[in-house]
Protein backbone atom coordinates (compact mmCIF):
# COMPACT_ATOMS: atom_id res chain seq x y z
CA UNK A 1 60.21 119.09 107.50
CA UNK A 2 63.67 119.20 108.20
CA UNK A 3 66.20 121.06 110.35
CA UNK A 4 66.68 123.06 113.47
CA UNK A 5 64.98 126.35 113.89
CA UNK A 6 61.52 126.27 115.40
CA UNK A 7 58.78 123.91 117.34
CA UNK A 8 57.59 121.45 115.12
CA UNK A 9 54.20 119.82 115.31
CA UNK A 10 55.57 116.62 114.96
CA UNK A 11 55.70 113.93 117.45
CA UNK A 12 58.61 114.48 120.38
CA UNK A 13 59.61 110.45 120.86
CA UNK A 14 62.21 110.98 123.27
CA UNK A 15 64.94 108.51 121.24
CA UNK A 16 64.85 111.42 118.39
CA UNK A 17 67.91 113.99 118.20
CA UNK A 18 66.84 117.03 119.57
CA UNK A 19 68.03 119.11 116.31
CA UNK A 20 65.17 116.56 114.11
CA UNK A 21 62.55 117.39 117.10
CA UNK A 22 63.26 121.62 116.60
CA UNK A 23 62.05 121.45 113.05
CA UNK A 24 59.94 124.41 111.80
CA UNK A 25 56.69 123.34 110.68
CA UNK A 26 56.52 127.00 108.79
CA UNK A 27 59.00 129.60 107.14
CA UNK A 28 57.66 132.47 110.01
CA UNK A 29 59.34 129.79 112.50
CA UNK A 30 62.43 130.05 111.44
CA UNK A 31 64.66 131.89 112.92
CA UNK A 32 68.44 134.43 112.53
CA UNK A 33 67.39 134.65 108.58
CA UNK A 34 65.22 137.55 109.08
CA UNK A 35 66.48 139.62 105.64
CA UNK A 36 65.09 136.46 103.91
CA UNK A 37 62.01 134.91 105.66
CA UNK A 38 61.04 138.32 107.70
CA UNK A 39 57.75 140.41 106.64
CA UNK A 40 59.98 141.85 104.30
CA UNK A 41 62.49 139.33 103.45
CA UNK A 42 63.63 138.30 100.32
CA UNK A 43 61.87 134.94 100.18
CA UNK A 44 58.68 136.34 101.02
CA UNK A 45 58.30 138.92 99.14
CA UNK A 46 58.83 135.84 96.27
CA UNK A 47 56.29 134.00 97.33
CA UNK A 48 54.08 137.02 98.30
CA UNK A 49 54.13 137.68 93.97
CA UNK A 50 52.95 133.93 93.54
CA UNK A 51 56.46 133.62 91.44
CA UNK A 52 59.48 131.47 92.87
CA UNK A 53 62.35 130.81 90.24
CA UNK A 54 65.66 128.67 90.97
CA UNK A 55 67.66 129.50 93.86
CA UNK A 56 71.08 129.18 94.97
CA UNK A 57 71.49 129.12 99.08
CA UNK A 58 74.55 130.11 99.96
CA UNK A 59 75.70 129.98 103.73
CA UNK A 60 77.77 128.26 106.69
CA UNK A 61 76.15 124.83 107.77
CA UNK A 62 73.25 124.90 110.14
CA UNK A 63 72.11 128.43 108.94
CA UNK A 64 68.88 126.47 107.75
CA UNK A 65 69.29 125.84 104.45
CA UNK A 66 67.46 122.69 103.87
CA UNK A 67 64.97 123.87 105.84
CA UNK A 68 63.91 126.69 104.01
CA UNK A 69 64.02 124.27 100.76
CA UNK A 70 61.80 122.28 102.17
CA UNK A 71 59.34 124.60 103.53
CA UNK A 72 59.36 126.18 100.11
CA UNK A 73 57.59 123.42 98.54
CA UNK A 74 55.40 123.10 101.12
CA UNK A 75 54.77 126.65 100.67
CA UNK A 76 54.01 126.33 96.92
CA UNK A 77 52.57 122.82 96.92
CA UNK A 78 55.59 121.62 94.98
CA UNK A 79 56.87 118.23 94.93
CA UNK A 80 59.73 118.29 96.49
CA UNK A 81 62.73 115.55 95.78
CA UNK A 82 65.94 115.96 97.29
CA UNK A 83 69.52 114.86 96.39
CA UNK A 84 73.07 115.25 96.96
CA UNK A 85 75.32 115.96 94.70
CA UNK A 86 77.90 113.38 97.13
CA UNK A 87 75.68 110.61 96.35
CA UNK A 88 74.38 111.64 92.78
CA UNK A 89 76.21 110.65 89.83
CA UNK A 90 74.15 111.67 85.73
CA UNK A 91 72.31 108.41 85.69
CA UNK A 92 70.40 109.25 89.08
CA UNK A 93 70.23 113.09 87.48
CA UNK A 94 67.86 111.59 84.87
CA UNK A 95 65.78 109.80 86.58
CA UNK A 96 64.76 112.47 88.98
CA UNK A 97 64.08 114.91 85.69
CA UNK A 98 61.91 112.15 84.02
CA UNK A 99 59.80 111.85 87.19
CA UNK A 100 59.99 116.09 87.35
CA UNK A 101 58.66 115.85 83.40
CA UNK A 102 56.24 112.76 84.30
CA UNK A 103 54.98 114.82 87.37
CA UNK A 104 54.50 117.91 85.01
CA UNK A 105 52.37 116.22 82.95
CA UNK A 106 50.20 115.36 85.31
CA UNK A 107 49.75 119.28 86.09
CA UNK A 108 52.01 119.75 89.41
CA UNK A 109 55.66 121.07 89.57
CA UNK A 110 58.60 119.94 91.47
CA UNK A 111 61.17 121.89 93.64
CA UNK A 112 64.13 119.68 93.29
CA UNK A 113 66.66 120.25 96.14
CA UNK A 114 70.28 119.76 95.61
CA UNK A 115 73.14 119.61 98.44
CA UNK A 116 76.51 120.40 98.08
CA UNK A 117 75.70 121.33 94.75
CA UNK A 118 78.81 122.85 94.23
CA UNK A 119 80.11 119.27 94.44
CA UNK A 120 79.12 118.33 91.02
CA UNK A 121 81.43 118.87 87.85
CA UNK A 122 81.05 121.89 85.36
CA UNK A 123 79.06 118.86 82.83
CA UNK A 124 77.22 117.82 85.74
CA UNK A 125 75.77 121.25 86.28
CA UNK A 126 74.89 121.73 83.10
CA UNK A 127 72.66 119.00 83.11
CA UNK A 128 70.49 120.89 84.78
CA UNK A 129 70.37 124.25 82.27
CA UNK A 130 67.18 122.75 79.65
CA UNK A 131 65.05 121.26 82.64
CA UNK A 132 65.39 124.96 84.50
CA UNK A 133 64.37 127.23 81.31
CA UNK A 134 61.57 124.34 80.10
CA UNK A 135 60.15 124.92 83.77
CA UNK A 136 60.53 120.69 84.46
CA UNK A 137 62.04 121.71 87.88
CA UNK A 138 62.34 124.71 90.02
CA UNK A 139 65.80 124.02 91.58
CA UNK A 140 67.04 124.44 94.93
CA UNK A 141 70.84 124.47 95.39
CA UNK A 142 72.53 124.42 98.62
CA UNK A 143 76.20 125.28 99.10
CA UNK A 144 78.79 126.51 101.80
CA UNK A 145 81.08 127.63 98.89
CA UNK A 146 81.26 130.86 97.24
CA UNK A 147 78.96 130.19 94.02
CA UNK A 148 80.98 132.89 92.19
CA UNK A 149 83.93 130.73 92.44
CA UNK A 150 82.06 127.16 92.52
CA UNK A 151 79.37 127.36 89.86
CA UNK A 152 79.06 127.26 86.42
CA UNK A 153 78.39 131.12 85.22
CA UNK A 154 75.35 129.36 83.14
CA UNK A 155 73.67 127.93 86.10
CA UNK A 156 74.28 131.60 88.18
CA UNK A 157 72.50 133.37 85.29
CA UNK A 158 69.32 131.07 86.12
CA UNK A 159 69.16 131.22 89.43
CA UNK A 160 69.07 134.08 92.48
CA UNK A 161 71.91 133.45 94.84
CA UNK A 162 69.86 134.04 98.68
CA UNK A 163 72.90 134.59 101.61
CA UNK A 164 72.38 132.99 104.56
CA UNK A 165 74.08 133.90 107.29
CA UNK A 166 75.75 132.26 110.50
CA UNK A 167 73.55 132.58 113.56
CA UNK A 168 74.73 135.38 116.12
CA UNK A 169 74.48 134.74 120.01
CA UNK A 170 70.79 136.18 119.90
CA UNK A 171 69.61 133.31 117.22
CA UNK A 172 71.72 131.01 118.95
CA UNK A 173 69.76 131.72 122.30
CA UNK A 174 66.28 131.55 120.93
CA UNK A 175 67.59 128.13 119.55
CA UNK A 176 68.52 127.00 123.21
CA UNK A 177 65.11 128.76 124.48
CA UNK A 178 63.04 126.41 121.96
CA UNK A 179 65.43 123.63 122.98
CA UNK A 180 64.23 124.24 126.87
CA UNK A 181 60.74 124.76 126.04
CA UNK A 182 60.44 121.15 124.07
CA UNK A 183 61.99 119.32 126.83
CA UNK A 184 60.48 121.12 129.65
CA UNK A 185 63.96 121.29 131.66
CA UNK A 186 66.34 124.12 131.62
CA UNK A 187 69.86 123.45 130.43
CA UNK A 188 72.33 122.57 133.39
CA UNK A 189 74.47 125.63 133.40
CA UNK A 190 75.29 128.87 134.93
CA UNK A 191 75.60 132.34 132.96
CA UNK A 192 78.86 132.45 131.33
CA UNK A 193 78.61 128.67 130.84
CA UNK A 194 75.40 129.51 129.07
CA UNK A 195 77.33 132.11 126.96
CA UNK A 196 80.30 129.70 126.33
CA UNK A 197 78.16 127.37 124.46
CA UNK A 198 77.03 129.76 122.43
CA UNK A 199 80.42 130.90 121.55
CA UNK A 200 81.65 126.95 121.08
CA UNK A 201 78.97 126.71 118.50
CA UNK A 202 80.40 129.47 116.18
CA UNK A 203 77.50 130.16 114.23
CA UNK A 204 76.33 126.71 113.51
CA UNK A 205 72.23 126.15 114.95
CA UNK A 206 72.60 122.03 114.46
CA UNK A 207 76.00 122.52 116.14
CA UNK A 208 74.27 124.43 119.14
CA UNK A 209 71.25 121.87 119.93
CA UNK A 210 73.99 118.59 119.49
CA UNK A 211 76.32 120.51 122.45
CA UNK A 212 72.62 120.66 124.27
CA UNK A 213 72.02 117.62 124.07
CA UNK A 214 75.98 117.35 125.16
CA UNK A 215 74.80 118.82 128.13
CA UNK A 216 72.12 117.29 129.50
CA UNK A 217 73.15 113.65 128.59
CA UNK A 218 75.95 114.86 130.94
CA UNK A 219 74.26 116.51 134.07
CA UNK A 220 73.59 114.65 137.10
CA UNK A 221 70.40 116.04 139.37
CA UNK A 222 70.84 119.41 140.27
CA UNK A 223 73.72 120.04 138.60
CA UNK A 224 74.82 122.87 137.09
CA UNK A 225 78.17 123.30 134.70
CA UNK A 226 80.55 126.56 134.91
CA UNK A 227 82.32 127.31 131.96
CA UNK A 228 85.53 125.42 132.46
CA UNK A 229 83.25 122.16 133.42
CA UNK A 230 81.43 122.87 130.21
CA UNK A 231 85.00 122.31 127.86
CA UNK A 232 85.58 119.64 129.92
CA UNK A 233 82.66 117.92 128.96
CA UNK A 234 81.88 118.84 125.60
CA UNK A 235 85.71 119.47 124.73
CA UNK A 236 85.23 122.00 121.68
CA UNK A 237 83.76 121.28 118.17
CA UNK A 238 86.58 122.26 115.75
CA UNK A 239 86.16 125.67 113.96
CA UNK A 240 84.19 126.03 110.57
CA UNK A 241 87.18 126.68 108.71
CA UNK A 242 87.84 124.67 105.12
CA UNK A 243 91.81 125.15 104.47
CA UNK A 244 90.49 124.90 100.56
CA UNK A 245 87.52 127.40 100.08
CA UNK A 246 86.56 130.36 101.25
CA UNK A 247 87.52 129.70 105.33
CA UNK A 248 90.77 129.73 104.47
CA UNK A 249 90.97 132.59 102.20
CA UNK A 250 89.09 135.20 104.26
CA UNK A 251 91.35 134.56 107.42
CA UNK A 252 94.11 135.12 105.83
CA UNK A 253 92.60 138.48 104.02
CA UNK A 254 92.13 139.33 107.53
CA UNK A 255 95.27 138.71 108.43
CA UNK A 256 97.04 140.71 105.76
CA UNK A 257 94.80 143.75 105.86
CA UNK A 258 95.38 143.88 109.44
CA UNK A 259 99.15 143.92 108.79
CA UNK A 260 98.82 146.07 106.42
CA UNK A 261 96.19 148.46 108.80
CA UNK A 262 99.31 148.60 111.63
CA UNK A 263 96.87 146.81 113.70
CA UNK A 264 99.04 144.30 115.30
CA UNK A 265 96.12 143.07 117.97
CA UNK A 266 93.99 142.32 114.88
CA UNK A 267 96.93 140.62 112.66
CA UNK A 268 97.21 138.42 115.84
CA UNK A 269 93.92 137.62 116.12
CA UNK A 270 93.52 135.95 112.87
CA UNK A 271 96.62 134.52 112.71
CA UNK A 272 95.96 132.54 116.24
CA UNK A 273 92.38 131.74 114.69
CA UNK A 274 94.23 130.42 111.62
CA UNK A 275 96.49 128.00 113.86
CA UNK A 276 93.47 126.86 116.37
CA UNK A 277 91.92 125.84 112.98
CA UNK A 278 94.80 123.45 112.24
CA UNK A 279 96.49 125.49 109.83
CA UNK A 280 99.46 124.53 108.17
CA UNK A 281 101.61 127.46 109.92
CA UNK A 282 104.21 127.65 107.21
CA UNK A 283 101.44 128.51 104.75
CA UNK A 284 101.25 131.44 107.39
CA UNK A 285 104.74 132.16 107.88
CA UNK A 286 104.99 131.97 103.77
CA UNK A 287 102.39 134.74 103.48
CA UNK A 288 103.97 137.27 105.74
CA UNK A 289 107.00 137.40 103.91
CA UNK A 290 105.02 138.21 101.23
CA UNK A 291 103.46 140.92 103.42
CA UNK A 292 106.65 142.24 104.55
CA UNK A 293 107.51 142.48 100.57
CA UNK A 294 104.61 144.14 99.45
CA UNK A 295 103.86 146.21 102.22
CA UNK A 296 106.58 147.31 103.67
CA UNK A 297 109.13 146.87 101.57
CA UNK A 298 112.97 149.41 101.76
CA UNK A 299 110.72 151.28 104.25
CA UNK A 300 111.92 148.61 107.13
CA UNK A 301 114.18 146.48 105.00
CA UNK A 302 115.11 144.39 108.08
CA UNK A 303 110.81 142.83 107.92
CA UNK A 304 112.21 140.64 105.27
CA UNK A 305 115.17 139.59 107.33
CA UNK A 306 112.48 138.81 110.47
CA UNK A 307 110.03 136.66 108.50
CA UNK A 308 112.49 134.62 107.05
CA UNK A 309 114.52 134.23 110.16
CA UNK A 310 110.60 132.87 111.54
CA UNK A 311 109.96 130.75 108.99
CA UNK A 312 113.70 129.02 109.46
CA UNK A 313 112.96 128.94 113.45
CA UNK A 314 109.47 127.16 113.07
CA UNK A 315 111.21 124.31 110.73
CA UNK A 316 113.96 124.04 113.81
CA UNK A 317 111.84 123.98 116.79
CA UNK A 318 108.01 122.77 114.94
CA UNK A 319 104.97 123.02 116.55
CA UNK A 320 103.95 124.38 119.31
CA UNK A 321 106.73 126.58 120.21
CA UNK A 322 107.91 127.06 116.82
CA UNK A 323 104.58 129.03 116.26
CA UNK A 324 105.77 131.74 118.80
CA UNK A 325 108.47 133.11 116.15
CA UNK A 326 105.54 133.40 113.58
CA UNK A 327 103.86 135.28 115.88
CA UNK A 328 107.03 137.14 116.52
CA UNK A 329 107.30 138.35 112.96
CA UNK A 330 103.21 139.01 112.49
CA UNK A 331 103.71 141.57 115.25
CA UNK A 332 107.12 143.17 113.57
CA UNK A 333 105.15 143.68 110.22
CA UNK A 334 102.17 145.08 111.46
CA UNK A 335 104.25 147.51 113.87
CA UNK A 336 107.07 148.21 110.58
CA UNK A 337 106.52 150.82 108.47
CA UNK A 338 104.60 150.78 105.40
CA UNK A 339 105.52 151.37 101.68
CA UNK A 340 104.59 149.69 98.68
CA UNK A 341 106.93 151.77 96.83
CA UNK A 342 109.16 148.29 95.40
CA UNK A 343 105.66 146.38 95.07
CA UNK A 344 104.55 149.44 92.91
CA UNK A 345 107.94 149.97 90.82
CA UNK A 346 107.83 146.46 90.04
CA UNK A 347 104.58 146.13 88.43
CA UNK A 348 105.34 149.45 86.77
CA UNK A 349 109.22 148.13 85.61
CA UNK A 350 107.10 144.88 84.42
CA UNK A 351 104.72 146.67 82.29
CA UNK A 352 107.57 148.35 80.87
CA UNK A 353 109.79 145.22 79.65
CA UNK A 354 106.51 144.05 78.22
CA UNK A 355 105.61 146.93 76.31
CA UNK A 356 109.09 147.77 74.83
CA UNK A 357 109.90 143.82 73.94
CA UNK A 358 113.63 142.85 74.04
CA UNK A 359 115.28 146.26 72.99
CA UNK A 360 119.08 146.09 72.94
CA UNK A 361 120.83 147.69 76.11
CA UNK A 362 122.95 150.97 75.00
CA UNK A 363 126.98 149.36 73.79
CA UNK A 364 128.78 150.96 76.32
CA UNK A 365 127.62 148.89 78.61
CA UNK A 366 127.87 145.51 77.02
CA UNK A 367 130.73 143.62 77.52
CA UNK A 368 133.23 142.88 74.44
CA UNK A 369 134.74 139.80 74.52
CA UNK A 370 135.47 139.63 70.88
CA UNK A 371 137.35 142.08 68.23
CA UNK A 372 134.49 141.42 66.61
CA UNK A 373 131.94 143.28 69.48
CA UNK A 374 134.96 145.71 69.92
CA UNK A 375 134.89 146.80 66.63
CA UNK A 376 131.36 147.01 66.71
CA UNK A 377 131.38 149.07 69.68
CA UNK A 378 130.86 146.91 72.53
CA UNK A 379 131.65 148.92 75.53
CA UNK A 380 132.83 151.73 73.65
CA UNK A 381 132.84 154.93 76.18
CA UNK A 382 131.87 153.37 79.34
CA UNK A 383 133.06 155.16 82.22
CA UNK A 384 133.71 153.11 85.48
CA UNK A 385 131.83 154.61 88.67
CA UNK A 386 134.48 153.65 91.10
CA UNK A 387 137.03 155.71 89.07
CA UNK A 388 134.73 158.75 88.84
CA UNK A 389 134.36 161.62 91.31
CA UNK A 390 131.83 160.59 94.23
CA UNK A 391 132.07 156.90 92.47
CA UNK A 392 128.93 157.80 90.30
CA UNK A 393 129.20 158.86 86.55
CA UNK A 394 125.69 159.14 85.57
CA UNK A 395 125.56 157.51 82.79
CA UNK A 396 122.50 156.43 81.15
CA UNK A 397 121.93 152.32 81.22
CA UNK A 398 118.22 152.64 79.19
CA UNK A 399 118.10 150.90 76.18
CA UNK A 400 118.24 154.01 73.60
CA UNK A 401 114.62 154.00 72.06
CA UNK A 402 113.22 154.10 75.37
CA UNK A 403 114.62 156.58 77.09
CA UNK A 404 114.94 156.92 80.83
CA UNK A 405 112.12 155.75 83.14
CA UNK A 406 111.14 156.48 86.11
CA UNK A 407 109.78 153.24 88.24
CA UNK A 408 110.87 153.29 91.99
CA UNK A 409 109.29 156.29 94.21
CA UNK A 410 110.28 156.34 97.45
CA UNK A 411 108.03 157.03 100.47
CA UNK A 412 108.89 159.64 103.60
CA UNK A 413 108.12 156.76 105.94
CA UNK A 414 110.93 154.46 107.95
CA UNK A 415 114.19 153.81 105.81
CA UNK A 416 112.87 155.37 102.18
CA UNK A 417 113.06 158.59 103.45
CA UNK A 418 116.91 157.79 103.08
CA UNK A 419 116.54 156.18 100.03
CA UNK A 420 114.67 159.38 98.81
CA UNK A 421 117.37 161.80 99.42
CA UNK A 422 119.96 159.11 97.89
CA UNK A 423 118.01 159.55 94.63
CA UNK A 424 117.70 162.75 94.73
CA UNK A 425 121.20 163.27 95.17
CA UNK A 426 122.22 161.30 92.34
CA UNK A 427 119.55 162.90 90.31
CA UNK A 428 121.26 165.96 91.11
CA UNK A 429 124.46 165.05 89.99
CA UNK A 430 123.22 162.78 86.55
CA UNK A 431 121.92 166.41 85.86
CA UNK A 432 125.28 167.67 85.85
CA UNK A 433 127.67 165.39 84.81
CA UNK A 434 125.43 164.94 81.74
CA UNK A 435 125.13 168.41 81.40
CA UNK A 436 129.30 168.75 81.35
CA UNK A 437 128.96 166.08 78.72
């Protein structure tokens, strides 16, 4: 069996890592996946009904998912083959379903377990549709990625998708508890050093039992680490973040709702745990002018200004200090306030030039350059604003067969409460200059 979360049976020879000598020799060992291995998890109510289809495990590394593969065929006397879609090209594919349909023949099943399966190309993956609905193979995908963007829709329609989740600091301590237990010595550190490594493992189980190991390889005899030793020594594993997949993209979710929220200690947060992660911070910098378009918009019209006067201060100074002006502007748009009132009117204006297709603007406000567009018209009663009493003539610039739209709705918040009685004072007077006319 293989993986991290419980006391196995197996032997203990000291020269094996200590995450290979934690294996769970049963699915009730396993542990910080409760909703699916629990009395009443998912998974067991499966096997509880005698029934176990093709599953998708979806999850952060070292949340067990091999394990639980594993211990699935044990747990339904399947034969179990495993693979990785990093190593497996089509050729190797076949093989292991003409042993599944060889091994079916003979009257037993096989649970074939695939890692990284969202890896493999959309053809790839549909190798595997006929040998799931002929029953050949019940399979057994593992994946960090979101399947919804990852997988083929085909495959997701034959399969349950089971969550597993990153370990919290009580999973993470029963972990270090087993770890203790198996080699009948109690890790070398204090309390907060304790917690520390918990926290330095950021959800991963494998991660935890490796900084362990860290740890004790470390220690001289009677020694115990505080928490600043403990970096020292074990320095930091880098944070699970993927700047392609789904890492990325829910940090920087964060990171914008928080703006958007006014919560400037949150937008801060994430942005910091964007940069630790080796972000690229003009990808950041780029999204917050975004953010300060969308969201906040004529309400603060100097957020704009800010981010882009960050953005040109990073390229000056770079790294590290450059990344102060970021931070700068992340705490001006999350403080600014908020209107979407231009991000709305766009989309609205847009909709509009779509639906109406390229309708002629009204002649008197075309230019004439010709007799020709004279004649015709061209600029033919167009009053100029500067010349007219409070430089406005209200005029109507629509194209005809449209009519007059309304797109751009101010809010009462920051500088658009200005803009709002600007409009509605030139509403006031369109009214009445195009009533005199």
């Amino acid at each position: 069996m293989s993986d991290l979360f419980g006391v196995s049976t197996a032997d203990n020879r000291a020269g094996r890592p200590l995450a290979d000598r934690l294996r769970p020799a049963s699915l009730s060992e396993v542990v910080g996946q409760d909703h699916l291995v629990g009395p009443s998890g998912t998974i067991t109510r499966m096997l509880a009904s005698g029934s176990l289809g093709s599953l998708i495990l979806w999850g952060p590394p070292g949340s067990g998912k091999t394990t639980v593969a594993r211990l699935l065929a044990h747990e339904t006397n399947l034969a179990f083959e495993q693979a990785s879609a990093i190593f497996t090209g089509v050729a190797d594919l076949k093989k292991l379903f003409e042993a599944a349909r060889q091994r079916r023949a003979l009257g037993r099943g096989t649970l074939l377990f695939i890692d990284e399966i969202h890896r493999f190309n959309r053809a790839q993956q549909d190798s595997f549709l006929p040998v799931m609905e002929d029953g050949t193979v019940t399979l057994i995908g593992a994946t960090t990625e979101n399947p919804s963007f990852e997988l083929n829709a085909a495959l997701l329609s034959r399969a349950h998708v089971l969550v597993f989740k990153a370990h919290d600091e009580t999973s993470i301590g029963q972990l270090l508890d087993r770890a203790e237990a198996v080699t009948g010595k109690p890790l070398p550190l204090d309390e907060e050093a304790r917690a520390a490594l918990v926290r330095m493992a950021d959800g991963d189980g494998r991660a935890a039992l490796t900084l362990a190991e860290d740890v004790w390889r470390a220690a001289g005899e009677d020694e115990v680490f505080d928490a600043k030793t403990l970096q020292e020594i074990v320095q930091r594993r880098a944070p699970v973040y993927d700047k392609a997949q789904d890492g990325h993209y829910n940090l920087i979710s964060a990171l914008h709702k928080s703006v958007r929220g006014s919560d400037p200690d949150a937008a801060l947060y994430y942005f910091c745990r964007m940069i630790d992660a080796g972000e690229d911070p003009l990808y950041v910098i780029r999204r917050v002018i975004r953010m300060a378009a969308e969201d906040i918009g004529l309400a603060d019209p100097q957020a704009l200004s800010v981010c882009i006067a960050a953005q040109g201060a990073y390229e000056m100074l770079g790294s590290p200090e450059g990344e102060l002006a970021i931070a700068e502007a992340v705490v001006y748009v999350a403080t600014a306030p908020k209107s979407n009132a231009v991000y709305t009117a766009f989309k609205t204006a847009m909709a509009a030039a779509k639906e109406f297709g390229s309708l002629v603007p009204p002649r008197h406000i075309l230019n004439a350059p010709t007799k020709l567009m004279k004649g015709e018209g061209y600029g033919s009663g167009y009053r100029y604003d500067h010349d007219e009493p409070d430089a406005f003539s209200g005029q109507d610039y629509f194209p005809e067969k449209m009519g007059r739209r309304s797109f751009y709705q101010p809010v009462e918040r920051g500088f658009e409460r200005e803009l709002r009685k600007r409009l509605d004072y030139w509403s006031r007077l369109r009214r009445e200059r195009q009533g005199e006319s």
